[in-house]
Protein backbone atom coordinates (compact mmCIF):
# COMPACT_ATOMS: atom_id res chain seq x y z
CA UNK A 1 12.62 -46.96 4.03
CA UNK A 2 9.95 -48.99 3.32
CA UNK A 3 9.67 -51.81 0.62
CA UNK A 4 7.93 -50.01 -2.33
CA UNK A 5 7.21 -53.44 -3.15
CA UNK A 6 4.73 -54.66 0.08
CA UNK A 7 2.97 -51.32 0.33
CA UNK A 8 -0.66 -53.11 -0.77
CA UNK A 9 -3.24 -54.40 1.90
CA UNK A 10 -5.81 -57.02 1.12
CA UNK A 11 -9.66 -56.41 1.78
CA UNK A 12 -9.60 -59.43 3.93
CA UNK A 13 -6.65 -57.78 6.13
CA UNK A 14 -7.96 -54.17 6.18
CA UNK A 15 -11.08 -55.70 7.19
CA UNK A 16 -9.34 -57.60 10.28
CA UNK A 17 -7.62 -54.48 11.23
CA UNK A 18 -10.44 -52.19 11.37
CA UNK A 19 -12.20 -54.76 13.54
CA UNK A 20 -9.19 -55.09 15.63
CA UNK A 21 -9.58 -51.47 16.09
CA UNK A 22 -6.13 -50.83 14.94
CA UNK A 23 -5.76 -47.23 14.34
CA UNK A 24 -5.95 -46.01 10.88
CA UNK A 25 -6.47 -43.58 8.23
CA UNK A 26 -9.22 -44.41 5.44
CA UNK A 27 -8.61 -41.57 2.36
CA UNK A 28 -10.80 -42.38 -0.32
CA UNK A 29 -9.14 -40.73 -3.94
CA UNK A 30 -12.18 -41.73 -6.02
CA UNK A 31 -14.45 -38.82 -7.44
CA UNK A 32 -16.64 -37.50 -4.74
CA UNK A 33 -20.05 -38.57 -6.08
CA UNK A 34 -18.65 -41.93 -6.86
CA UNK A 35 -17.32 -41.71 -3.09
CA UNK A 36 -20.66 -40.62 -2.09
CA UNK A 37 -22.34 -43.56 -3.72
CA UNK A 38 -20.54 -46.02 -2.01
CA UNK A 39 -17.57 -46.00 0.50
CA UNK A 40 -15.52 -48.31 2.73
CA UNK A 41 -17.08 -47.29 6.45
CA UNK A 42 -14.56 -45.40 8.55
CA UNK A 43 -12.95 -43.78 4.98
CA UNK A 44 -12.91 -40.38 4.18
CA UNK A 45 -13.08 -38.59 0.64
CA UNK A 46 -9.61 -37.22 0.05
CA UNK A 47 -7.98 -35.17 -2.62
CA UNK A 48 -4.13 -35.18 -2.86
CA UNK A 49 -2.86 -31.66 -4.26
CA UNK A 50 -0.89 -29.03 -2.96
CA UNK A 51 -2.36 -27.86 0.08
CA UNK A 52 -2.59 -32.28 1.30
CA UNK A 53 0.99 -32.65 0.12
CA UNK A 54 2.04 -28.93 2.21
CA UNK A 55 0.05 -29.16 5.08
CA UNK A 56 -1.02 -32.51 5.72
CA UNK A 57 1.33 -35.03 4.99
CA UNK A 58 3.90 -33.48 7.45
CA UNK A 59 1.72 -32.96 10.33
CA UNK A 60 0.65 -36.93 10.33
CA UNK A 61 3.04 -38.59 12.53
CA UNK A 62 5.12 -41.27 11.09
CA UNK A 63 3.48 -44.69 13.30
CA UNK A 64 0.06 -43.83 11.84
CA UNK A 65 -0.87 -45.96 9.55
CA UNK A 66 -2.28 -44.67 6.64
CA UNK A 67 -4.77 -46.63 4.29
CA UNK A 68 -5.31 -45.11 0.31
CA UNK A 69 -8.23 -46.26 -1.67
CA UNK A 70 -9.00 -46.09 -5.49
CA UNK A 71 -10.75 -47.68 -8.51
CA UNK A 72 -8.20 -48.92 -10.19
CA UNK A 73 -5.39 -48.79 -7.17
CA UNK A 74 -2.92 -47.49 -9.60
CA UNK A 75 -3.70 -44.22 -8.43
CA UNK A 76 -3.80 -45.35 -4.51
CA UNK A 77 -0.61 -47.17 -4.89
CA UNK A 78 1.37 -44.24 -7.02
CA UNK A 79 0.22 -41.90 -3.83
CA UNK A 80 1.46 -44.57 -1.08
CA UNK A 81 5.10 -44.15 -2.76
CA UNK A 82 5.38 -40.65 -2.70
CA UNK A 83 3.46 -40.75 1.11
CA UNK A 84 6.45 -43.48 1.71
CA UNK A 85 9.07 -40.69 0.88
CA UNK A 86 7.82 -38.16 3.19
CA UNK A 87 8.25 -41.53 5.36
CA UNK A 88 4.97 -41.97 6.58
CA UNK A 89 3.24 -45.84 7.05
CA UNK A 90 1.60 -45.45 3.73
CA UNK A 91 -0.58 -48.55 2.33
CA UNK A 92 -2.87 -49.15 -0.85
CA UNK A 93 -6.15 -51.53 -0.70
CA UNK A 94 -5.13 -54.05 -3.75
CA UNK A 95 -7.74 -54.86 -6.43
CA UNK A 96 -8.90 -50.95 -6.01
CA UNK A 97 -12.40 -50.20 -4.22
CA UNK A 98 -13.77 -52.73 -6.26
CA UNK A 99 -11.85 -55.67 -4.30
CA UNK A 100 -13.37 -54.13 -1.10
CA UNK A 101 -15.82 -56.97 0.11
CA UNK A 102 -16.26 -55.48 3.66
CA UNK A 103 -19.14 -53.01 5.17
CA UNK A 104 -20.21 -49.96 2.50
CA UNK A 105 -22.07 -46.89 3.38
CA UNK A 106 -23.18 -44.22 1.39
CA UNK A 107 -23.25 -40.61 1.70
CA UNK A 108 -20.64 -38.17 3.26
CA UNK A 109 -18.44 -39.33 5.63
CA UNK A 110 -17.41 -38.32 9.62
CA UNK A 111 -19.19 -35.92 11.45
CA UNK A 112 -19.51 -32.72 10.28
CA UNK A 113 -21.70 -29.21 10.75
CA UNK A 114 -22.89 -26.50 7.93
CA UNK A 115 -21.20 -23.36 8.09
CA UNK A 116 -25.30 -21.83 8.44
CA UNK A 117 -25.61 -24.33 11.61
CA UNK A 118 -22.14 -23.68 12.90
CA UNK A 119 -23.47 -19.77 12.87
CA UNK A 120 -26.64 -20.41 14.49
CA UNK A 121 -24.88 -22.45 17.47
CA UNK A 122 -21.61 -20.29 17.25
CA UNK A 123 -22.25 -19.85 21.42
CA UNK A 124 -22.37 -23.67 22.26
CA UNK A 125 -19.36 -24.88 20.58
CA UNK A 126 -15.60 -24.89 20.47
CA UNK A 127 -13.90 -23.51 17.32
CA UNK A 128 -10.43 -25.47 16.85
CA UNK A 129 -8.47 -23.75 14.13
CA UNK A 130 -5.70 -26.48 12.89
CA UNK A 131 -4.02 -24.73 10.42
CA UNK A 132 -0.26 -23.24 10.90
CA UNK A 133 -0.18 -19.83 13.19
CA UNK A 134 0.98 -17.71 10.02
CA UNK A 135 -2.24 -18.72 8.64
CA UNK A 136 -4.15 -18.55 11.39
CA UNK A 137 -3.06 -14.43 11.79
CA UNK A 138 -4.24 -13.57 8.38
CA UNK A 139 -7.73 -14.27 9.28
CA UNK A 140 -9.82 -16.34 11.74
CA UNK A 141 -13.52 -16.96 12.99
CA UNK A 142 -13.66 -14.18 15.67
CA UNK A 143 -13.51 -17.01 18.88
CA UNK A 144 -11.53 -19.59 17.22
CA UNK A 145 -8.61 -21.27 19.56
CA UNK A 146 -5.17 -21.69 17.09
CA UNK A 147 -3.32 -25.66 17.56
CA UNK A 148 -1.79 -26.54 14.72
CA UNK A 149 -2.77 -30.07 13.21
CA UNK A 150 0.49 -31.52 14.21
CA UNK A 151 0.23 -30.11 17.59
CA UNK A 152 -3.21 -32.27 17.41
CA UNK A 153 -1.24 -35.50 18.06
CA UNK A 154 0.27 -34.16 21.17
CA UNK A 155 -1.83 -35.71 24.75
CA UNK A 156 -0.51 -32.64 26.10
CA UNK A 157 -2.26 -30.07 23.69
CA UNK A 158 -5.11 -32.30 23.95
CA UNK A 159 -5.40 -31.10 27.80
CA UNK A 160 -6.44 -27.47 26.46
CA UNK A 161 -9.37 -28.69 25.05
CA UNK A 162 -12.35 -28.33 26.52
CA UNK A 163 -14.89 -31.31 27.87
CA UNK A 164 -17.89 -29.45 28.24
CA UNK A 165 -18.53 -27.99 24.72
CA UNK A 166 -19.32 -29.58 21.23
CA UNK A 167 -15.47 -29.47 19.12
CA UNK A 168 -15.43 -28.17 15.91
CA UNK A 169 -12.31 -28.19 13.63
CA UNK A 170 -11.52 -25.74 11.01
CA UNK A 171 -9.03 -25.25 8.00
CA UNK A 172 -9.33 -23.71 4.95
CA UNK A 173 -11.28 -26.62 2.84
CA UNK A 174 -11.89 -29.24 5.70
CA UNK A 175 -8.95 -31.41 4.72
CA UNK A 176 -6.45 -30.98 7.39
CA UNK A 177 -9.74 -30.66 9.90
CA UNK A 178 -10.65 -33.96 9.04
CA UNK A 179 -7.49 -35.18 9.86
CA UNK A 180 -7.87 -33.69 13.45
CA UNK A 181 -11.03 -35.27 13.93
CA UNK A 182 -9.29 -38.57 13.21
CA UNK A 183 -6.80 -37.36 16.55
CA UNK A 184 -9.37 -36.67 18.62
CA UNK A 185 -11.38 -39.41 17.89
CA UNK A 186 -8.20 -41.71 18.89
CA UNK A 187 -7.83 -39.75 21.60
CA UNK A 188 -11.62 -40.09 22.87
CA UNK A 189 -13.03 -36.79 22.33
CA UNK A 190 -15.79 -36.74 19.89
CA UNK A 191 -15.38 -33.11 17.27
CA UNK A 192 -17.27 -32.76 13.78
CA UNK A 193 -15.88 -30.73 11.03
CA UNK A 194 -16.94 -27.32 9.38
CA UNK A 195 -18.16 -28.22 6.19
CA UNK A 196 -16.34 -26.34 3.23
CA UNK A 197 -13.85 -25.26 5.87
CA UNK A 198 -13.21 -21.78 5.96
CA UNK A 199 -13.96 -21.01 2.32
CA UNK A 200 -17.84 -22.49 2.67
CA UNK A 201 -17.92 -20.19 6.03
CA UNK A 202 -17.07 -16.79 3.62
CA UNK A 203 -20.51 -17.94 2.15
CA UNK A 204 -23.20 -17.48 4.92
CA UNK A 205 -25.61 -14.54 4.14
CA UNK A 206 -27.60 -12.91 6.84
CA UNK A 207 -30.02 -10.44 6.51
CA UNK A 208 -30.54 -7.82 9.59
CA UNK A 209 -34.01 -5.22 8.69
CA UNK A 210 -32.05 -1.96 9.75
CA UNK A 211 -34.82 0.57 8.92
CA UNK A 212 -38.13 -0.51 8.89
CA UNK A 213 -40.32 2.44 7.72
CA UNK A 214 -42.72 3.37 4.48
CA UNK A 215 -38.66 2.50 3.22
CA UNK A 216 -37.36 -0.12 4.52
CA UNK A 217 -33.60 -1.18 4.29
CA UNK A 218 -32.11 -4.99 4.78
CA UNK A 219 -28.69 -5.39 5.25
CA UNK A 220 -27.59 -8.74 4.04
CA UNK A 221 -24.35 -9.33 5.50
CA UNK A 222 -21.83 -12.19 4.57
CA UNK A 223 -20.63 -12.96 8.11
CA UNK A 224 -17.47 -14.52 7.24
CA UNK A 225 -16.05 -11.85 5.14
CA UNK A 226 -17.51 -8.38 6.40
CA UNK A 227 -18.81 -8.31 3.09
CA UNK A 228 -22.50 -6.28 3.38
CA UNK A 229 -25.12 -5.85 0.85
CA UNK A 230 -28.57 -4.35 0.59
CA UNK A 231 -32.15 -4.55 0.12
CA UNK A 232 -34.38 -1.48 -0.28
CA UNK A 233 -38.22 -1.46 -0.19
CA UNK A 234 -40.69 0.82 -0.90
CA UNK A 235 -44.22 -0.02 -1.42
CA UNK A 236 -43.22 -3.29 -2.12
CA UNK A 237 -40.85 -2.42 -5.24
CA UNK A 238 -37.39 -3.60 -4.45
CA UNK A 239 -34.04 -2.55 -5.36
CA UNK A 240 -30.66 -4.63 -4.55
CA UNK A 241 -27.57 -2.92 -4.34
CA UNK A 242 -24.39 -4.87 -4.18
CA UNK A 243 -25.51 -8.68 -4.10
CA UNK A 244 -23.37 -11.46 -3.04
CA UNK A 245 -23.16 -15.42 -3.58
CA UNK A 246 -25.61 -17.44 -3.05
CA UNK A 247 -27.87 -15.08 -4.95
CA UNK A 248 -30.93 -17.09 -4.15
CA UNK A 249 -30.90 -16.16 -0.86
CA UNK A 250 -32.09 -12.26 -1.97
CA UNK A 251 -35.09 -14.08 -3.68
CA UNK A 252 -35.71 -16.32 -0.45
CA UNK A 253 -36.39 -12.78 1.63
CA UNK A 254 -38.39 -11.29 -0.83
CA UNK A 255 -40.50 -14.33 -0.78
CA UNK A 256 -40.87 -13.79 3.02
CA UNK A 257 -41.82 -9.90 3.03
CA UNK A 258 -43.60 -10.23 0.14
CA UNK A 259 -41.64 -7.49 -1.98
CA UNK A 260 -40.58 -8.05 -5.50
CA UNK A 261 -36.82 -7.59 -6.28
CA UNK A 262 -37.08 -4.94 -9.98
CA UNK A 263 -33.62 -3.93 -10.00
CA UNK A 264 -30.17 -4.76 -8.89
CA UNK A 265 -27.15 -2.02 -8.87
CA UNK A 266 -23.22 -2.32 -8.42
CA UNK A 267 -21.60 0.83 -6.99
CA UNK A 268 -18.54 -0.59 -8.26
CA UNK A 269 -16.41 -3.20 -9.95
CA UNK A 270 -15.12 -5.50 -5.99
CA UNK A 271 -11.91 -6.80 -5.58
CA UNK A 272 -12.44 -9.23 -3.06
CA UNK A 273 -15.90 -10.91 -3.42
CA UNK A 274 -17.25 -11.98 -6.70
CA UNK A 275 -20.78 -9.63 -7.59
CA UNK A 276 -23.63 -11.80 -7.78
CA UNK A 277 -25.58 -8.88 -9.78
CA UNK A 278 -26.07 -10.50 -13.06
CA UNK A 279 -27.10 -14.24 -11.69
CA UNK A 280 -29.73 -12.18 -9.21
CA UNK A 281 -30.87 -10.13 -12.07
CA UNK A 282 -31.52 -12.56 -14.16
CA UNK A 283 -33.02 -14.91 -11.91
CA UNK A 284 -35.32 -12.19 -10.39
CA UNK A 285 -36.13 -11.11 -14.22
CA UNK A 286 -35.32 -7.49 -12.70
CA UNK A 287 -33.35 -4.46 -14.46
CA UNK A 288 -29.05 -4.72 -13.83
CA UNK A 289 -27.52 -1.22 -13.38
CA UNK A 290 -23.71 -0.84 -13.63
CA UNK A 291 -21.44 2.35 -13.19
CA UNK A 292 -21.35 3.68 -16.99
CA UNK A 293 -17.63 4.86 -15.87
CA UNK A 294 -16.31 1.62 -15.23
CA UNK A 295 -15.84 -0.34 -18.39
CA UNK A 296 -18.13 -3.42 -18.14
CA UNK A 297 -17.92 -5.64 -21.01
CA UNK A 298 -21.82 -7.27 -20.09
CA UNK A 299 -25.32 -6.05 -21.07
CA UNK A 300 -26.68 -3.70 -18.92
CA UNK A 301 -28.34 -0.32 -18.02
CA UNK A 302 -25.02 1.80 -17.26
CA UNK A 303 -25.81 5.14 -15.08
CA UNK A 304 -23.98 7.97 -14.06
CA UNK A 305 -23.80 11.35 -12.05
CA UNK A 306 -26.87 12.37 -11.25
CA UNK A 307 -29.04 10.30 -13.12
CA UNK A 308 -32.35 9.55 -10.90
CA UNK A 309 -34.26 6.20 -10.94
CA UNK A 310 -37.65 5.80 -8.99
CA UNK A 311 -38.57 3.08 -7.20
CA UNK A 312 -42.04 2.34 -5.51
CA UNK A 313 -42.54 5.34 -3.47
CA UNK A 314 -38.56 6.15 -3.47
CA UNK A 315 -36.33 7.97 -5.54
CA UNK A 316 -32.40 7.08 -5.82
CA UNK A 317 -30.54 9.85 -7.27
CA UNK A 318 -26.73 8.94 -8.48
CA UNK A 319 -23.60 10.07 -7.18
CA UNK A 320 -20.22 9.36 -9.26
CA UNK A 321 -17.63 8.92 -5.85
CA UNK A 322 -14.50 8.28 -7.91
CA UNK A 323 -11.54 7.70 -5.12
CA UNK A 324 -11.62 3.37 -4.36
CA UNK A 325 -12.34 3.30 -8.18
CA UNK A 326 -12.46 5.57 -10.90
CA UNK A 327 -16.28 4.64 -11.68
CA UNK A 328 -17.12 3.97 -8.09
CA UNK A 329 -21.07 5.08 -7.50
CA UNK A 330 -22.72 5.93 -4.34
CA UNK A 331 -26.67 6.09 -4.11
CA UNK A 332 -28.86 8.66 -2.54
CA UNK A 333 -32.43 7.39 -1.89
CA UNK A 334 -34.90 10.29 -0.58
CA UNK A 335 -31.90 11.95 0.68
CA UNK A 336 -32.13 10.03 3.83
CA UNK A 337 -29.96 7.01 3.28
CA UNK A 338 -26.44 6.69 1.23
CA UNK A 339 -25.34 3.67 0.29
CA UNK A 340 -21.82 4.61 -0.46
CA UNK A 341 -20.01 0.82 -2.06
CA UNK A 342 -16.28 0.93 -0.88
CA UNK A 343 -15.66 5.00 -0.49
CA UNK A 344 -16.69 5.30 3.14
CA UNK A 345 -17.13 2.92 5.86
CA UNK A 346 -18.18 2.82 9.50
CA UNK A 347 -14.49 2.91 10.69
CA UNK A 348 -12.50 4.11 7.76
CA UNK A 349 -12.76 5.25 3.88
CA UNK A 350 -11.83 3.41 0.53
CA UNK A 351 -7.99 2.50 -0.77
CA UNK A 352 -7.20 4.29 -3.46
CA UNK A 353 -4.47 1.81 -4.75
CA UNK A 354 -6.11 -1.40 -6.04
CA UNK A 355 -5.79 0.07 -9.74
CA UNK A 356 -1.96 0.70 -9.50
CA UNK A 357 -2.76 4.23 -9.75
CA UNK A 358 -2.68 5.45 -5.74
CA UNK A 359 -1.82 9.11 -6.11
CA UNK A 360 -4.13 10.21 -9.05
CA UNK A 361 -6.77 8.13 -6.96
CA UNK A 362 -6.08 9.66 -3.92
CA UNK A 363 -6.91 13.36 -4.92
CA UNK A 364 -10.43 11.94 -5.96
CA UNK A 365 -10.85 10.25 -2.99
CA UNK A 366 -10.17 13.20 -1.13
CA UNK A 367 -12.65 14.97 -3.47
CA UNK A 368 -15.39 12.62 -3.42
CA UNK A 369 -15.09 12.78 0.66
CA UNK A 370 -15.15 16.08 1.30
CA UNK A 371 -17.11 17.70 -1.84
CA UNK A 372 -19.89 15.11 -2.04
CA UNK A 373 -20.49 12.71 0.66
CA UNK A 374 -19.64 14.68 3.64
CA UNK A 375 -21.59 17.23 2.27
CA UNK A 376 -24.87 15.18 2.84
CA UNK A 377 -27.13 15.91 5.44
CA UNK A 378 -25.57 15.04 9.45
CA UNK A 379 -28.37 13.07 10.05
CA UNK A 380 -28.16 10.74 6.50
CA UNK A 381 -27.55 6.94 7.28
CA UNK A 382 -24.44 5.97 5.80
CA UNK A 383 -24.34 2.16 4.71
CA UNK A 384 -20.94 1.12 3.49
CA UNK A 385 -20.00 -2.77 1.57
CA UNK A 386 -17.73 -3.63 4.11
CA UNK A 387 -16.90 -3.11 7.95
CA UNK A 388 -13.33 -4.40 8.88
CA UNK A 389 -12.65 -7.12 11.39
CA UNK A 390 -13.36 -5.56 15.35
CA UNK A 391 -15.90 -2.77 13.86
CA UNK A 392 -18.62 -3.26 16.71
CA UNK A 393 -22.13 -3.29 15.03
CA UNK A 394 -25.41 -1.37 16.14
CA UNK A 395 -28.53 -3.84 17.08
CA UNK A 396 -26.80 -6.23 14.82
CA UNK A 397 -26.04 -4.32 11.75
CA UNK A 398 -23.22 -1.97 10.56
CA UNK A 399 -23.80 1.65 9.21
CA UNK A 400 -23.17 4.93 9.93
CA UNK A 401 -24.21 8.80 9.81
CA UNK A 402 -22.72 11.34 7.88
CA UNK A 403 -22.70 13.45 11.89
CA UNK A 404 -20.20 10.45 12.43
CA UNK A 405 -18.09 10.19 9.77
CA UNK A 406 -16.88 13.72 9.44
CA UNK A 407 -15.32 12.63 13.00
CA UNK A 408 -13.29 9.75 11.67
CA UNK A 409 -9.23 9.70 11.16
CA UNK A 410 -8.42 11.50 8.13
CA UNK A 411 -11.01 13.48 7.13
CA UNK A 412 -9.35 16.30 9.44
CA UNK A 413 -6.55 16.33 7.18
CA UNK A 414 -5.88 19.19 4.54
CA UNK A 415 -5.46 17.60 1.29
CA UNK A 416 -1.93 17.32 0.29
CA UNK A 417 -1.30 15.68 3.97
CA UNK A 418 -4.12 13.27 3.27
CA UNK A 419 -2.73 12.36 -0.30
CA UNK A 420 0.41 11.75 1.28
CA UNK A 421 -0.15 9.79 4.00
CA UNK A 422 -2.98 7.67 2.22
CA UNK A 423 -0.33 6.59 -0.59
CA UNK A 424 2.33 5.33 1.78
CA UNK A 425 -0.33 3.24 3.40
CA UNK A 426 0.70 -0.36 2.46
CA UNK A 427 -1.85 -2.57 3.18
CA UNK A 428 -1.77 -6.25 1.45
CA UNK A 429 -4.21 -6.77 -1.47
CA UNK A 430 -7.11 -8.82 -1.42
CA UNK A 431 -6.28 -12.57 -2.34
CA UNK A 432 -7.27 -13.17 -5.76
CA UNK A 433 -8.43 -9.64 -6.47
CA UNK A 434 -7.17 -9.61 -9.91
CA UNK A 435 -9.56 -12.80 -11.25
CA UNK A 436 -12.11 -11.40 -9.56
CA UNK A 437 -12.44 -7.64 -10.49
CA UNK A 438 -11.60 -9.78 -14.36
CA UNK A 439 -14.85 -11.66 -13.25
CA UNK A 440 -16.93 -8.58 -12.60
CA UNK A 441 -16.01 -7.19 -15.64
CA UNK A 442 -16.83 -9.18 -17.84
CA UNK A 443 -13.58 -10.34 -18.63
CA UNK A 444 -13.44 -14.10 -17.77
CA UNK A 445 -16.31 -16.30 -17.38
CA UNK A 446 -18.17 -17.30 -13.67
CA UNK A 447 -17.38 -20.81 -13.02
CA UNK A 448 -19.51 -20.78 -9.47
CA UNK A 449 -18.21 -23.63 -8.03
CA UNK A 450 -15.31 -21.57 -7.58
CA UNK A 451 -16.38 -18.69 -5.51
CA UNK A 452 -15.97 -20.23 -1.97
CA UNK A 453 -12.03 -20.66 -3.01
CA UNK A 454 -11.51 -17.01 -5.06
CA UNK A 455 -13.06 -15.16 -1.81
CA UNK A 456 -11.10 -16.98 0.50
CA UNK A 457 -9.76 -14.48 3.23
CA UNK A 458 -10.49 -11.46 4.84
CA UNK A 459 -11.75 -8.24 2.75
CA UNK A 460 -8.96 -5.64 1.83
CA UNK A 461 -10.59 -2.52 0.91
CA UNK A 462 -10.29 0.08 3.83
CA UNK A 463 -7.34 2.14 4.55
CA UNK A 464 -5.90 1.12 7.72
CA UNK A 465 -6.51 4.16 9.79
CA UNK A 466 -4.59 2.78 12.90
């Protein structure tokens, strides 16, 4: 092993091997503003916690030398040891950033693409997913090509990879993406990363106009999720219905139709994506209408069965659709379109087993399906919160009609068969879907910085009906 003692490297010799082109791994520790303000060129911000010391750190082969930076380079140097004893070539600059008397830049480092640009160009590039296959299976940018990051540092996996297309590597944050980029920059192909990795991709909103009549309806779709959300106008009076993070971006297509958001409605309390109803309500200065079954602990107008709220030109009348939830709502407006939260969708209908309670919620699923919804008019528009991954969508959207859904699996079941065979479903739980429905609550306060991270992976709220 390595002398714990000779681990440091000098400005003056970091400098002569970066102009020697000697090849080399610059992770900046410092804060990322402070990294931001001013950088060694050629570095990269780092962070060293779990996911760097699991996935990184033994995926970088052993002869690459590895350069840690930080003010002091206590820090750098404590990090170099423990790099040491995974027995990789681990240095520390001496004297901290501070000692640094080389080139600075400022700004982010490497080369690296939005996850809104990256879904605007999502035809001209190559998406290279580095993180382990396991990982990789759970959930994916539909298109994405699997090699692991240590498989990165292979010439012969670099062969698979085409010339003719822009690279973009992916992981769940960007860390072990940047790391690739640092391979296949060695190697001589030029690759940027996805900003915010997979978690800043869960955050793209797009909105798709799905009915554009005297009421017109806008899904807003977060593309990395299958998370879907809507905007209805009438006579320029809007109503949201299930909003998602960033919340702005609600109030950015309002200002472009010229509408004015009044009121914002949950159907229910989500498991997998954190509701963005209060922040949009607030922010629009419009009314905040929660299901008065579900036990909120916020301010807010709470509605039930068959309560009616009007709405420019529109009336929504309220259904209670107990089944995913016990104080799950669907909404009626002018009997044409339902908007029906996490109870029915395009390809499936609703778990009943996200409260620990599968069997009871079963029976009112079963209810809620075939004494209320189905019961709707054929030729009502069904718009769910979620389609699940391979649902193909209709001129760019995904919804349904009641016609439709009376065809789907289950529904031709007689009740104690569908209770049955809906409760010995097992289908995994949404990641994080405790914190979150806690979040929705009321329960525990909205940090938003952490949203990207809590929604992290695909949505869970559809019975597999395979």
């Amino acid at each position: 092993m390595k002398n714990l003692d000779d681990l440091s490297i000098s400005s003056e010799e970091l400098t002569k091997n970066i102009a020697d082109h000697v090849p080399l791994l610059l992770f900046d520790l410092r804060l990322r503003d402070d990294f931001e303000e001013s950088h060694v060129e050629g570095s990269v911000h780092a962070v060293c916690d779990t996911d760097a010391k699991e996935k990184i750190m033994p995926n970088i082969p052993k002869d690459t030398k590895i350069v840690l930076i930080s003010e002091p380079d206590d820090f750098s140097k404590e990090i170099a040891e423990m790099m040491v004893s995974f027995g990789l070539d681990a240095h520390y600059l001496q004297g901290g950033f501070s000692s640094w008397s080389g080139k600075t830049v400022k700004g982010r480092t490497g080369k690296t693409i939005s996850p809104d640009a990256l879904y605007e160009n999502l035809d001209d590039v190559f998406l290279l997913d580095v993180r382990n296959a396991d990982e990789f299976s759970e959930y994916k940018i539909p298109g994405s090509v699997n090699i692991p990051l240590n498989a990165i540092f292979d010439t012969k996996t670099l062969e698979q990879i085409p010339k003719d297309k822009e690279i973009v590597t992916i992981c769940p944050h960007g860390n072990r993406a940047m790391v690739a980029n640092f391979a296949l920059e060695q190697a001589g192909i030029s690759s940027k990363t996805l900003e915010g990795g997979l978690a800043g991709w869960n955050q793209v909103l797009k909105p798709v106009t799905v009915v554009d009549g005297p009421t017109k309806v806008i899904q807003v779709q977060k593309i990395g999720k299958g998370c879907l959300s809507y905007i209805v106008v009438s006579n320029g009076d809007a109503i949201v219905i299930d909003p998602l993070y960033p919340f702005e971006k609600y109030s950015d297509v309002a200002k472009e139709h010229g509408f004015k958001i009044t009121r914002v409605f949950d159907t229910h309390q989500h498991a997998d994506h954190v509701s963005a109803a209060r922040n949009l309500a607030k922010h629009a200065n419009a009314k905040l209408y929660f299901s008065k079954y579900e036990g909120y602990e916020v301010d807010a107008n709470f509605v039930g069965d068959d309560d009616e709220i009007s709405f420019g030109n529109a009336t929504l009348k309220i259904i209670h659709t107990p089944g995913h939830t016990p104080g799950s709502l669907s909404y009626l407006v002018d009997d044409k379109f339902v908007f029906t939260g996490d109870i029915l969708f395009v390809e499936s209908i609703g778990r009943p087993d996200l409260r620990d309670q599968a069997e009871e919620f079963a029976e009112k699923l079963y209810a809620t399906l075939h004494d209320k919804l189905l019961s709707l008019s054929e030729q009502c528009l069904v718009f769910p919160t979620h389609h699940g991954e391979g649902v193909l969508d209709t001129d760019g959207a995904f919804y349904s009609t009641i016609e439709k859904s009376k065809k789907l699996p289950w529904l031709d079941l007689a009740k104690q068969e569908f209770i049955n065979k809906v409760v010995a479903i097992t289908v995994p739980r949404p990641m994080n879907y405790r914190k979150i429905i806690a979040i929705n609550k009321g329960e525990v306060p909205l940090n938003i910085t952490e949203i990207p991270d809590l929604e992290i992976g695909p949505n869970r709220c559809a019975v597999d009906s395979s």
